[in-house]
Structure formats: C-alpha cells, structure tokens
Protein backbone atom coordinates (compact mmCIF):
# COMPACT_ATOMS: atom_id res chain seq x y z
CA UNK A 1 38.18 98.76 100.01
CA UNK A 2 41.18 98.45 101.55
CA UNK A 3 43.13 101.32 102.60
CA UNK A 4 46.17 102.46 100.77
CA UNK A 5 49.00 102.25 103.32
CA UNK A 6 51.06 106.03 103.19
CA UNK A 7 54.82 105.02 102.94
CA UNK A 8 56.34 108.85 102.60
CA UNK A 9 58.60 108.33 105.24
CA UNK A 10 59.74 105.52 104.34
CA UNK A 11 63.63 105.64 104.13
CA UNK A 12 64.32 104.77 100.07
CA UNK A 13 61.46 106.44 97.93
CA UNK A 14 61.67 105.22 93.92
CA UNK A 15 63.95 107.64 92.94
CA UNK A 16 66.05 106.67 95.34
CA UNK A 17 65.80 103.12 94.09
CA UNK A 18 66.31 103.82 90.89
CA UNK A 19 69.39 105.97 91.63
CA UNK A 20 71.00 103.01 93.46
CA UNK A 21 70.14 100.30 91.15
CA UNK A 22 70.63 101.87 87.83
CA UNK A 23 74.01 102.55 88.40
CA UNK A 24 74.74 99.32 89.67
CA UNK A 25 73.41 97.33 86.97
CA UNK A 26 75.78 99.96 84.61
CA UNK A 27 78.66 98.90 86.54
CA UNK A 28 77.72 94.81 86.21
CA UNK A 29 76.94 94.98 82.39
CA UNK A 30 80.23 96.22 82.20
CA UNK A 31 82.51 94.25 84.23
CA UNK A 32 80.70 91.22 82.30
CA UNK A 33 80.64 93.12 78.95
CA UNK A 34 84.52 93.17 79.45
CA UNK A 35 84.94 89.61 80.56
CA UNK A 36 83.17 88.91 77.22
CA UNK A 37 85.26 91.04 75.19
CA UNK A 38 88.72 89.30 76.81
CA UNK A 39 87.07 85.81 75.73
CA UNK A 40 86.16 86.81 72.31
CA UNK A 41 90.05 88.57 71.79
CA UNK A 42 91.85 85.35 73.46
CA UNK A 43 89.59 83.29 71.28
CA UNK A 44 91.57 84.67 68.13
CA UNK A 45 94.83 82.82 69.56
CA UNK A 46 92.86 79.50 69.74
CA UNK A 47 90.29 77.17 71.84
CA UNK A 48 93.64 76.11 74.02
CA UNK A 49 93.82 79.80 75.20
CA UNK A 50 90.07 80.02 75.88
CA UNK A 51 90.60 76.99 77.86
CA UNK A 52 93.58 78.21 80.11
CA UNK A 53 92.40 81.80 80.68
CA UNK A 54 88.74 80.18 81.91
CA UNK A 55 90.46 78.04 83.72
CA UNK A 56 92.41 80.23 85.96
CA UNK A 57 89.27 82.74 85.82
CA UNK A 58 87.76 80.11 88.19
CA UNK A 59 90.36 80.90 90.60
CA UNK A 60 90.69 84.06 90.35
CA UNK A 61 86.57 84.50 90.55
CA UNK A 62 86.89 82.41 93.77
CA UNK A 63 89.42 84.61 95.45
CA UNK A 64 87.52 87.88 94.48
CA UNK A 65 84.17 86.38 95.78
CA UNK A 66 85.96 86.34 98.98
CA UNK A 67 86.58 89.92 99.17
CA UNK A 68 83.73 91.16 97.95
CA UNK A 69 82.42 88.69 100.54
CA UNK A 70 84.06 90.64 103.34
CA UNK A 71 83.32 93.90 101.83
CA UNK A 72 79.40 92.88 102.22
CA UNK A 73 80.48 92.36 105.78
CA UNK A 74 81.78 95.76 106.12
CA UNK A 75 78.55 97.64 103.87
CA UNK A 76 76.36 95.52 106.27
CA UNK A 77 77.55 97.11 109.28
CA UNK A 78 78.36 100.75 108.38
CA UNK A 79 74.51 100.40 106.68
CA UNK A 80 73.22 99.40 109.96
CA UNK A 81 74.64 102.29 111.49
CA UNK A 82 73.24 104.86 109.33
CA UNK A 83 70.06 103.33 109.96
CA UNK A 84 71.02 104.57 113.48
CA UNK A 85 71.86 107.81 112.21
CA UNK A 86 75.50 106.78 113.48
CA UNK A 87 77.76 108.38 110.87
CA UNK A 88 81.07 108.35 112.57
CA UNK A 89 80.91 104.84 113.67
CA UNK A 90 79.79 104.15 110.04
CA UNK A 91 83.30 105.22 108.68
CA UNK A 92 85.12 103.88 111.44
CA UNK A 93 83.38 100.49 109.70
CA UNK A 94 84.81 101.40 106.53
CA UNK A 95 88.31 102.51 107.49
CA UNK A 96 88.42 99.12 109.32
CA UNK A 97 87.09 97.28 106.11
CA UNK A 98 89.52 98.43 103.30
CA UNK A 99 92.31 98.00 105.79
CA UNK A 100 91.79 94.38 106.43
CA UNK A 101 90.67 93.39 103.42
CA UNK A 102 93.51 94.49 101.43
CA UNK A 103 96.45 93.08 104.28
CA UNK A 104 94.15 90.02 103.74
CA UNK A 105 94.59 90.07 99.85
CA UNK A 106 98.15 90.96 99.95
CA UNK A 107 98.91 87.76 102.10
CA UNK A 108 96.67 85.64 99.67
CA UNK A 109 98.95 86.78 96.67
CA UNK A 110 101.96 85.77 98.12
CA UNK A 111 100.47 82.39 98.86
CA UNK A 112 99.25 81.95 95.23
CA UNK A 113 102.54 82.60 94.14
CA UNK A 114 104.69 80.12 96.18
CA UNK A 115 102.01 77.36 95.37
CA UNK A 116 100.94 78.08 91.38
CA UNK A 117 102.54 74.63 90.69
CA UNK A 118 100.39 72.96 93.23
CA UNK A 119 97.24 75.36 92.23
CA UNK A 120 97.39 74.33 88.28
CA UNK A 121 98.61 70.99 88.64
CA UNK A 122 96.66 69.50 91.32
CA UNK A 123 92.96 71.49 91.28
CA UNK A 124 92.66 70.87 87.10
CA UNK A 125 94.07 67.05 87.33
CA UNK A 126 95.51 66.13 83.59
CA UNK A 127 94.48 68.70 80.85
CA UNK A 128 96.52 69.44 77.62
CA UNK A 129 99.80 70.66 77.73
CA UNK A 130 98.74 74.07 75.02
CA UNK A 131 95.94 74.43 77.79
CA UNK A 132 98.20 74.48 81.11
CA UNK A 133 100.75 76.81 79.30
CA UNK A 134 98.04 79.44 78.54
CA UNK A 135 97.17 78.66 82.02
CA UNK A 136 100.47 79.07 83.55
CA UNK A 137 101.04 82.62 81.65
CA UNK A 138 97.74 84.29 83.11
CA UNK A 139 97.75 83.35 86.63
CA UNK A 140 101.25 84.32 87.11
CA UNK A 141 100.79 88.27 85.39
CA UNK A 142 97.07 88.62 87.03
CA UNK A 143 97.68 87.12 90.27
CA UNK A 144 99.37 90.31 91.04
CA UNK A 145 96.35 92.06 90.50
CA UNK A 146 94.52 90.71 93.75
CA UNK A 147 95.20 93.01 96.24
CA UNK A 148 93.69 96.03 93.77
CA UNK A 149 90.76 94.09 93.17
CA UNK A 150 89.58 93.40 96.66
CA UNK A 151 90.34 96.94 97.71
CA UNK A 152 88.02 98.42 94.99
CA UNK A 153 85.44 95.90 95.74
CA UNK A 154 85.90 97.31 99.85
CA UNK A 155 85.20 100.93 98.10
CA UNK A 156 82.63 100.00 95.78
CA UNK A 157 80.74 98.51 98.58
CA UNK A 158 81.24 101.25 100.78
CA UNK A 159 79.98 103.71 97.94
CA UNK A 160 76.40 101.53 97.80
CA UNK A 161 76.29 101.58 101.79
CA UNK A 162 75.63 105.83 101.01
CA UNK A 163 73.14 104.79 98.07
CA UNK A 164 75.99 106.45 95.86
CA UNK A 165 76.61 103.47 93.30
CA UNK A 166 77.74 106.16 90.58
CA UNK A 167 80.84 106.72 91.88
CA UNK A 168 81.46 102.98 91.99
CA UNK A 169 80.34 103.06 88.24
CA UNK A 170 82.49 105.64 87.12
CA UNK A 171 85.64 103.46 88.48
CA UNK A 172 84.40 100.78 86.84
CA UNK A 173 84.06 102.51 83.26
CA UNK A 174 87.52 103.84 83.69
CA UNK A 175 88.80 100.13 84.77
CA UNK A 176 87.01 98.29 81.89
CA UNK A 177 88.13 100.76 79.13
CA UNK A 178 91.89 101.29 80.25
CA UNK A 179 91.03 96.79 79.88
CA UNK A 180 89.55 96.29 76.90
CA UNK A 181 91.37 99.16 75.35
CA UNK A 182 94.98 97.22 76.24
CA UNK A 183 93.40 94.11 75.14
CA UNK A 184 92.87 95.80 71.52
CA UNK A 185 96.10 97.07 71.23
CA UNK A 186 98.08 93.99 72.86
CA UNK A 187 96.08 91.17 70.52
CA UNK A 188 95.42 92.69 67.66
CA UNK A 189 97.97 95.91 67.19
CA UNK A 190 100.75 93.73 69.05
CA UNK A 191 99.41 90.07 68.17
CA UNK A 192 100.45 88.74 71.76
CA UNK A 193 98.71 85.98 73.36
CA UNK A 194 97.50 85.82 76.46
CA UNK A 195 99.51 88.07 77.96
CA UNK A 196 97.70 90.21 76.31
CA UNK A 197 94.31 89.82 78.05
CA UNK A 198 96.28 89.31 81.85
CA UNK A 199 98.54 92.50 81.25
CA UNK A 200 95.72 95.22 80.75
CA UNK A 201 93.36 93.32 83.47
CA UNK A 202 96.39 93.82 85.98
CA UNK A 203 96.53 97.72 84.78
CA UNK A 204 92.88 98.21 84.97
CA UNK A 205 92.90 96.97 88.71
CA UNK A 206 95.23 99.02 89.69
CA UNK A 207 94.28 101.81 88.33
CA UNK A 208 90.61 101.05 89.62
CA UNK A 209 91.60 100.38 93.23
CA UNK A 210 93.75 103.52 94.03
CA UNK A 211 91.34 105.87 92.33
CA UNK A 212 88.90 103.92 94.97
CA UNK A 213 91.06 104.48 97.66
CA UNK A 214 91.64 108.49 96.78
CA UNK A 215 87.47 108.99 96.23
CA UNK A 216 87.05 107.41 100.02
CA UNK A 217 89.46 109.87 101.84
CA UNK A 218 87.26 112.71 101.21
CA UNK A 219 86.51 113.53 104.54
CA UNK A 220 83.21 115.58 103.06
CA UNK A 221 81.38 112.11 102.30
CA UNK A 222 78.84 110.38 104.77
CA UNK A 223 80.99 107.72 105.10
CA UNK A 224 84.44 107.99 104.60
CA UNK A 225 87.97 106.17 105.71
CA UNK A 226 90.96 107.82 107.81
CA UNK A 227 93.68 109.02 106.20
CA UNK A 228 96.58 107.72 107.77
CA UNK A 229 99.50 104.80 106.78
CA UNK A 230 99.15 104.21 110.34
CA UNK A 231 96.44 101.29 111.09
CA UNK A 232 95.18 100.08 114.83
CA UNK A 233 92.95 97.03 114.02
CA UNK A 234 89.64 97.63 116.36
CA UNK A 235 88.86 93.78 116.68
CA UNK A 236 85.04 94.56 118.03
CA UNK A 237 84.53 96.35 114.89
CA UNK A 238 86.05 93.37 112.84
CA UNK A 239 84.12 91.15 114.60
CA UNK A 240 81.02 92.35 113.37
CA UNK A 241 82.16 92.94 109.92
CA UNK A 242 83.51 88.78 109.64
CA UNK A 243 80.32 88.38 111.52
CA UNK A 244 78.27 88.27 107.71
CA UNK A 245 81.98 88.46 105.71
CA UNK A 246 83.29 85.11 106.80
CA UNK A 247 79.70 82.84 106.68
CA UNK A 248 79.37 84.72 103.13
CA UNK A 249 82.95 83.93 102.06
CA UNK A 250 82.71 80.84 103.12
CA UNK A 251 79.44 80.46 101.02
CA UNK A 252 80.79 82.09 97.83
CA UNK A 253 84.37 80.07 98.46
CA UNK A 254 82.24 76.94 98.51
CA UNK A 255 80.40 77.98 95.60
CA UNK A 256 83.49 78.44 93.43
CA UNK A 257 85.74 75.85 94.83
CA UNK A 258 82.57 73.15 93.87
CA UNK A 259 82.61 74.81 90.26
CA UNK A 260 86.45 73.97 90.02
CA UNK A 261 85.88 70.62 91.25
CA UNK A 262 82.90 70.33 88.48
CA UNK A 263 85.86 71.86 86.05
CA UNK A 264 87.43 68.89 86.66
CA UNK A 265 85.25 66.72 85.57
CA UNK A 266 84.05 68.72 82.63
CA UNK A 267 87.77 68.67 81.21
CA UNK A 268 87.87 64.91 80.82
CA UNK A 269 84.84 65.48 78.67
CA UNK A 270 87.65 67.05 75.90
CA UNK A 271 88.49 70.62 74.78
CA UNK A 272 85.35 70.84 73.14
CA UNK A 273 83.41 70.63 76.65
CA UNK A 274 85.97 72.96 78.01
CA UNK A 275 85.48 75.85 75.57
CA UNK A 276 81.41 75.58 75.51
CA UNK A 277 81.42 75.86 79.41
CA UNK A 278 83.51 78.63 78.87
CA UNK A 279 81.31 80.65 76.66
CA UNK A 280 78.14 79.75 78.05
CA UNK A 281 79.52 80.75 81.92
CA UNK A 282 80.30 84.02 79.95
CA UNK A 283 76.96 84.11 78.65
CA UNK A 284 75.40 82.97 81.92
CA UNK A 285 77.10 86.23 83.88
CA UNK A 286 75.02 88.46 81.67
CA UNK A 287 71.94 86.20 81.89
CA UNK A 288 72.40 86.87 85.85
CA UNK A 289 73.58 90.15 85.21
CA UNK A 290 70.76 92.74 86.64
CA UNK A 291 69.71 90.06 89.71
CA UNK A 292 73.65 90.44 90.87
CA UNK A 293 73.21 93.94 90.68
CA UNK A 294 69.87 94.40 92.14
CA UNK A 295 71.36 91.77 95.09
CA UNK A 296 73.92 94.28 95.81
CA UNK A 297 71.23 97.35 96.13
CA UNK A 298 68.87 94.63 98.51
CA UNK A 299 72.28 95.04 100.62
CA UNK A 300 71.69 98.67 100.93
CA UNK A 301 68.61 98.93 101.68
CA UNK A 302 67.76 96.16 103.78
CA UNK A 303 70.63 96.92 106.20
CA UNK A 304 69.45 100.69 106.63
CA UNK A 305 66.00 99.11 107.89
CA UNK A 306 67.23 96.91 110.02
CA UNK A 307 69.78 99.34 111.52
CA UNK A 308 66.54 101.71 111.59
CA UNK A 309 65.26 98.61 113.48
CA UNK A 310 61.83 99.34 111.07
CA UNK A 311 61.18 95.58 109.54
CA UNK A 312 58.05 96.60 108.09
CA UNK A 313 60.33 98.09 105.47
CA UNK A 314 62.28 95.52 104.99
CA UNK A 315 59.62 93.35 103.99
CA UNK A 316 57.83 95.37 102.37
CA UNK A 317 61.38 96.73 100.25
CA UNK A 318 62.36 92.56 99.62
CA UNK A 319 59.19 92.11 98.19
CA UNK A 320 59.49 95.25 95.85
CA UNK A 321 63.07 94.33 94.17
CA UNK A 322 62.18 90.84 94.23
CA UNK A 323 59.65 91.87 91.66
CA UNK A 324 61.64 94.08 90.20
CA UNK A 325 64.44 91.41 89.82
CA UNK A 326 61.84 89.17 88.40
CA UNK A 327 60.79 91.52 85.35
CA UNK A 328 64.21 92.52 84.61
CA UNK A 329 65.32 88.83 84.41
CA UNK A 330 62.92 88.00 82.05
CA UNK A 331 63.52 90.70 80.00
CA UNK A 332 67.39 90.26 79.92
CA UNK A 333 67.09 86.08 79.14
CA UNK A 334 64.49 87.17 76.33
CA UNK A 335 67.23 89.22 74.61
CA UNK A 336 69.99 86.91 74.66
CA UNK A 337 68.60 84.07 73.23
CA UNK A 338 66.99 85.79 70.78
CA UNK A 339 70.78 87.54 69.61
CA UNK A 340 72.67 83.90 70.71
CA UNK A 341 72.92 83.31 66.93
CA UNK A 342 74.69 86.46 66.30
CA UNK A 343 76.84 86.26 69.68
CA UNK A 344 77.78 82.78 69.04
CA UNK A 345 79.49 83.41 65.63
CA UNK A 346 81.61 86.24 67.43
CA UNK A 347 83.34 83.32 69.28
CA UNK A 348 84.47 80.76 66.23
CA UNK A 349 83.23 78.27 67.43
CA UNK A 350 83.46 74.56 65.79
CA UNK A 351 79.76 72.95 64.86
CA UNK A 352 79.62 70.56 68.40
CA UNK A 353 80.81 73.79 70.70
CA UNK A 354 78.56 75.89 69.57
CA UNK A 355 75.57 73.19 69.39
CA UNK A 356 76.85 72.75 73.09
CA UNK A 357 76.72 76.29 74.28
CA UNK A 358 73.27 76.92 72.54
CA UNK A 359 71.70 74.43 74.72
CA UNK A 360 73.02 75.09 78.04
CA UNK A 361 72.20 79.01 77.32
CA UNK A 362 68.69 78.40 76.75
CA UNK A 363 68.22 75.48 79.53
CA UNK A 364 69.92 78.38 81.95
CA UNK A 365 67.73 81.44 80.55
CA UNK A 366 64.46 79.59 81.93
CA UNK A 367 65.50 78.21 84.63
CA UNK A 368 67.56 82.18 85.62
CA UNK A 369 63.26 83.88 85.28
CA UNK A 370 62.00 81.48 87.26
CA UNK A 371 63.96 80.16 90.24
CA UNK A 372 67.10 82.65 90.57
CA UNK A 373 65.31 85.33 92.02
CA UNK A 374 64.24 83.31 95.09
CA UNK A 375 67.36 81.29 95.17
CA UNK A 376 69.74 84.85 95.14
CA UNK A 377 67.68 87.55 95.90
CA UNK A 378 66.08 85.99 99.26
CA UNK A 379 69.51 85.67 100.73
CA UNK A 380 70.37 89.19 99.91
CA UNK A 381 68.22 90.10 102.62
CA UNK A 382 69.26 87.67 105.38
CA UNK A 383 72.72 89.03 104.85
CA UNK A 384 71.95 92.86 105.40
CA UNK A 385 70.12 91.52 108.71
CA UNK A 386 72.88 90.23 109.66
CA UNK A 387 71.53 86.31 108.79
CA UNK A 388 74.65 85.06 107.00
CA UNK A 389 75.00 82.43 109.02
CA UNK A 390 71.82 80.67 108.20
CA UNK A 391 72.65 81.46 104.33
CA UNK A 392 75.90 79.62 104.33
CA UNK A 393 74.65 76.75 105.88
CA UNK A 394 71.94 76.43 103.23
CA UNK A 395 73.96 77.28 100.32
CA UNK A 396 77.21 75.02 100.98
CA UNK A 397 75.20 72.28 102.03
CA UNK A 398 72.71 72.40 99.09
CA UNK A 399 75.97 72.80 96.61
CA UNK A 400 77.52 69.89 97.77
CA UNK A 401 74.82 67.46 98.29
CA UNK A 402 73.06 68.39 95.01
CA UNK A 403 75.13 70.01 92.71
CA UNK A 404 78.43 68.27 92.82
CA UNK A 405 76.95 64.89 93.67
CA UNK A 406 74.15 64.83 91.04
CA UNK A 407 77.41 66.28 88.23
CA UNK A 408 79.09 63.36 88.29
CA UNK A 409 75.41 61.32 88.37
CA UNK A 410 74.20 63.02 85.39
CA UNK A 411 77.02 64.15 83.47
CA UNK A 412 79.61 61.46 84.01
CA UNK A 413 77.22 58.40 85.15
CA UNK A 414 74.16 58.87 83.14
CA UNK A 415 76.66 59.98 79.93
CA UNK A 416 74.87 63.32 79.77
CA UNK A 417 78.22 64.96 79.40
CA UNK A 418 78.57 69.11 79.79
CA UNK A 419 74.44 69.22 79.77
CA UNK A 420 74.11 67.15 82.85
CA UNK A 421 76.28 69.60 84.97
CA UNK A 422 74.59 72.56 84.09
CA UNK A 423 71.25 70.67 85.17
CA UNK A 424 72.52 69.71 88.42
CA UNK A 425 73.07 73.17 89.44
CA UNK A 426 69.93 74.09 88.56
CA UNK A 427 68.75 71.41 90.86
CA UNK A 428 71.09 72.53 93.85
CA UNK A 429 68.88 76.00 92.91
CA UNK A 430 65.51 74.45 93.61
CA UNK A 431 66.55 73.65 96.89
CA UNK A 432 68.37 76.21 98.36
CA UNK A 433 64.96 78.14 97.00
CA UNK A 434 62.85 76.18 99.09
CA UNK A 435 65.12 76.60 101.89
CA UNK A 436 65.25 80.19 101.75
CA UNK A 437 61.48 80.34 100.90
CA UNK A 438 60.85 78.29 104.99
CA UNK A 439 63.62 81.04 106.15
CA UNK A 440 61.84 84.02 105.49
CA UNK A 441 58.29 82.48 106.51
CA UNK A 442 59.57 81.87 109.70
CA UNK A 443 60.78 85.13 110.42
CA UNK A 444 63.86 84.34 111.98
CA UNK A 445 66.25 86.58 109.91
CA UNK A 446 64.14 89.38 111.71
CA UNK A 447 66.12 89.08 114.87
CA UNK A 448 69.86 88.66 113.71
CA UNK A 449 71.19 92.81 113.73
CA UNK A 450 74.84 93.29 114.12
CA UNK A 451 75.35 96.61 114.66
C-alpha cells in the first residue's frame, strides 16, 4: 500500500481553508445577490431601464476588473513575502497598493467624465433613445463611485493576503445593505427611476471603501498600510505589483471590452435580446459565483507557497480547491435551474425574453460544472506565482480569436441570434482550458516568483 504522505506542516490546514473560503464566497453571493436585487427594482420602471443600467454595468464591470486586477498584483506580492516570513516588506506592498490604485482610479473618473458622450455614443453604436437616457442617468451619478470601489477592492485583497476574508465580508454586508436598502426606499417609497439604483450604489461605495481604508491602518494587523497623507511612490515595489496587475488587467480589460463589443451586436438583435442577456449575465454571476470566490482564496494560498518557495504545496493545494471548486459548481448550477421558474417570474419578463434567458441559463449551467473550473481556476494559480504573463496571453488571444469572431459567425451569420453568443464563449472556454491544461503540465509557472 502506498504510504499516506504526513502534510501537518503544511502552511493552510482545512480549517484554515475553510476560514478563507467561506467568507469569501459570503462576500460574492452578496455583491451578486445585490446586483440581482438592483435588476429586479429597475425592472419595475421598464425593459428600457434594464437595458441602460446593463449597459453601463459593462463599463463600469470593466473598469473595476482593472482594479481588482492591480489589487491581485499587490495580494500577490505581500503573499509572497509572508511566505518569506517578511512582514514589514509585506505592508510596505500594501501601503504602496491602495495608494496607487486609488490616484489611478481618481484619474480614470475624471476621464470618464470629460468623454461620457464619446463612451455611450460610440461603444453601444445606435440603441433606443428610452435606452441611452437610462443610460446617460447612471453612468453620470455612479461614475463617481470609482475611486471607492477600487480602493475597497485594494483592502479586500489585502485582507485575503492574511487569510482574514471576514473582515472583507463584513464591509461588504454593510455596503450591500446601506445598497439595496436605498434602492427600496428610492424605487418603491420614492418611485424614482434609475437614479434610484445609481444613488445608493454610489453611497454604498463610499461608505465601503473608507471603512476599508480605517480597518487597514491598524498598525496591530500582519499586514497593514502607513498612516500618512504623505505618499513616496517606491517604483521597485510597484514594479512587482504591475508585474501580475497590468498582464491581469490587461486580461480582464480584454475580457470586458470584447463583451461590450459582443453588446453591440446583441443590441441590433432588439430590446428583447438586450434584456434576456441582461438577466441571464445576472444569473450567470451566481452560476460562477463560488469558483470566483474560491479563485480569489487559490490567490492566497498559492502565493504563500511560492513565497515559501515549497511547490509541492502548491500543487498539491491547486489540485485540492480545484476539486473543491468542482463540487461546489455543480451543486450551485443544480439549484438554479431547478428555482429558474420561480426567479424568472421575479423579473416580468415578456413570453420570448424569458424563453430566451431560460435557454442560455441552462446551456451556461453545464457548460460552468464542466469546463470553468479548468478554464478559471488553473490561472488562479499562475497568477499567485507570479505567471500572469503567460495567462494574458492565453486569455486575450483565445477571446478574440474565438469568442468575438465565432459571435458574429454564429449569432449574426448563422442567424442564431442571442444563443449563438453565449455559445461562442463557451467555445473561447474550451480553449483557453486546453491551454492552461499544457501550462501547468509543463511546469513552467513553477519558476516565475516575484517577490
């Protein structure tokens, strides 16, 4: 028989897992849960609001991707160095991360601002003019919003660097209530529009971001940031961080920017179109939901082996929440279709939207339990090695080739409509999976530490 190996030292034991993950899938459920809620209350104005608020959504998701991009950057290399056992370079890490993330999203703000026009006009092409006002409303009261947002994603990720994802979580129930809470009030006590979904998402962000920002000054955590207004960039430091931040924002920019250019293409498919892709991306994020969060934990713990320079561990800890990611995928797709009846009635649909929406939802639950895991999860682990590199090139090239390419094939070409979309990412998945599958064989990603 073969010999049971003894992992007690090992640096995470299951409690420790479970501590980190739990938590974090809390903290996703809820930021989704919310996003759901705001869909369902905007719904009650009309289909033309739906539209507009997803529309800008897109945006918005594209510019938060990039910080939370950059803030993977930053828990990559302060994880690395508590591998080493290096505390106070680990907080130097941080203290440089939510300074130049934030200066970063303050600058992007103003730039949204001086070209909304530009933005709304020339990314979405000709939509309806009901759509583009409810458009026009939301970008220009959450906008403001962007600079909060990134810096709690720079905490949050700082928070799951220590393995202490219930702080994070906490912030997070606090954001989404003082959210959905203001949504109540503003729709249905108030009956405003959709200023009444963008007004408590812009309170909710602030709030969340300096309660972040207070949590992190405690000079009694592991890793903690400097308090002082006073900041001296150490561009080394920064180097390392945009070392995995920029080849991940660029992925996740990519990612987003081919989903607008997709939304371009399913708006000339009619309202209809617009709405069920809508819902069912809504839908989708919860389909996702506990492989996101589990991809955030991978973070965690793969960078503390690798700064421990132990990659016996790291295989051994990708294999383990790869299979946890696979049971808790299949579990969470099980669920949803079997309450999409009751979930889709929530929404008002008409007959064809809701036919629509059913079928992408189920098409996407299959293919999330059998190929997301590899496609997501895999990468997870190149990043905390310090790998991004490899991972972007992958990704962006898979997205555009595959996904954006075979859209218009299938869904425009082939008359497949909304349908044929969906099915072309789930091609660009299948590849990027195969990729990923030769990257990790070939050991590679072993030799990439940044820190």
């Amino acid at each position: 028989m073969k010999k049971k190996k003894d992992r007690s030292g090992y640096l995470f034991t299951n409690r420790d897992l479970t501590t980190l993950l739990v938590p974090l899938i809390i903290e996703q459920f809820l930021a989704v849960l919310v996003g759901m809620a705001d869909s369902i209350m905007v719904a009650s104005v009309g289909e033309a609001a739906v539209s507009g608020v997803s529309l800008v959504d897109n945006i918005m998701v594209l510019l938060i991707n990039v910080f939370a991009a950059l803030a993977t950057g930053g828990a990559v290399v302060a994880g690395q160095y508590l591998g080493q056992k290096k505390k106070e370079k680990a907080s130097e890490a941080a203290t440089q991360l939510v300074w130049f993330v934030t200066i970063c999203a303050v600058v992007i703000t103003v730039v949204i601002y001086l070209c909304k026009g530009w933005i709304l006009r020339g990314v979405f092409g000709q939509i309806e003019p009901d759509v583009m006002r409810h458009a026009d409303i939301y970008l220009m009261i959450v906008a403001a919003s962007i600079p909060f947002i990134a810096l709690y994603n720079g905490g949050a990720a700082i928070f799951r660097t220590m393995g202490n994802s219930e702080i994070s979580m906490r912030v997070s129930i606090v954001m989404n209530v003082i959210n959905v809470t203001g949504n109540a009030i503003l729709i249905y006590g108030f009956h405003r529009g959709t200023e009444g979904v963008a007004i408590p998402t812009l309170i909710s962000r602030i709030t969340a971001g300096i309660l972040i920002l207070i949590l992190l000054c405690r000079p009694d955590r592991a890793v903690h940031i400097e308090r002082t207004w006073k900041y001296r960039a150490d561009w080394k430091m920064i180097k390392n961080i945009l070392k995995v931040g920029i080849p991940n924002g660029l992925e996740n920019s990519m990612f987003q920017l081919g989903k607008i250019i997709v939304l371009s293409l399913v708006s000339t498919f009619g309202t209809y179109a617009i709405a069920a892709n809508a819902v069912a991306n809504t839908l989708a994020s919860f389909q996702v939901l506990p492989g996101m969060a589990i991809a955030l934990g991978v973070t965690t713990v793969i960078a503390r082996c690798v700064g421990a320079g132990d990659y016996e561990q790291a295989t051994y800890y990708t294999k383990k929440l790869m299979g946890i990611t696979y049971v808790s995928m299949f579990v969470t797709n099980f669920v949803i279709v079997v309450l999409l009846p009751v979930i889709l009635k929530a929404y008002n649909l008409s007959d064809l939207t809701a036919k629509t929406t059913t079928e992408i939802t189920i098409f996407y639950g299959v293919c999330c339990i059998i190929i997301w895991p590899i496609a997501f999860t895999t990468p997870a682990t190149f990043r905390a090695a310090g790998d991004a590199r490899m991972c972007m090139i992958i990704s962006v090239a898979s997205m555009w080739i595959f996904r954006i390419v075979f859209s218009y094939i299938l869904g425009k070409y082939m008359g497949m409509g909304l349908f044929g979309v969906w099915a072309a990412m789930i091609i660009d998945w299948v590849v990027r999976s195969i990729c990923f599958i030769a990257r990790y064989v070939s050991g590679k990603w072993k030799h990439t530490a940044i820190a």
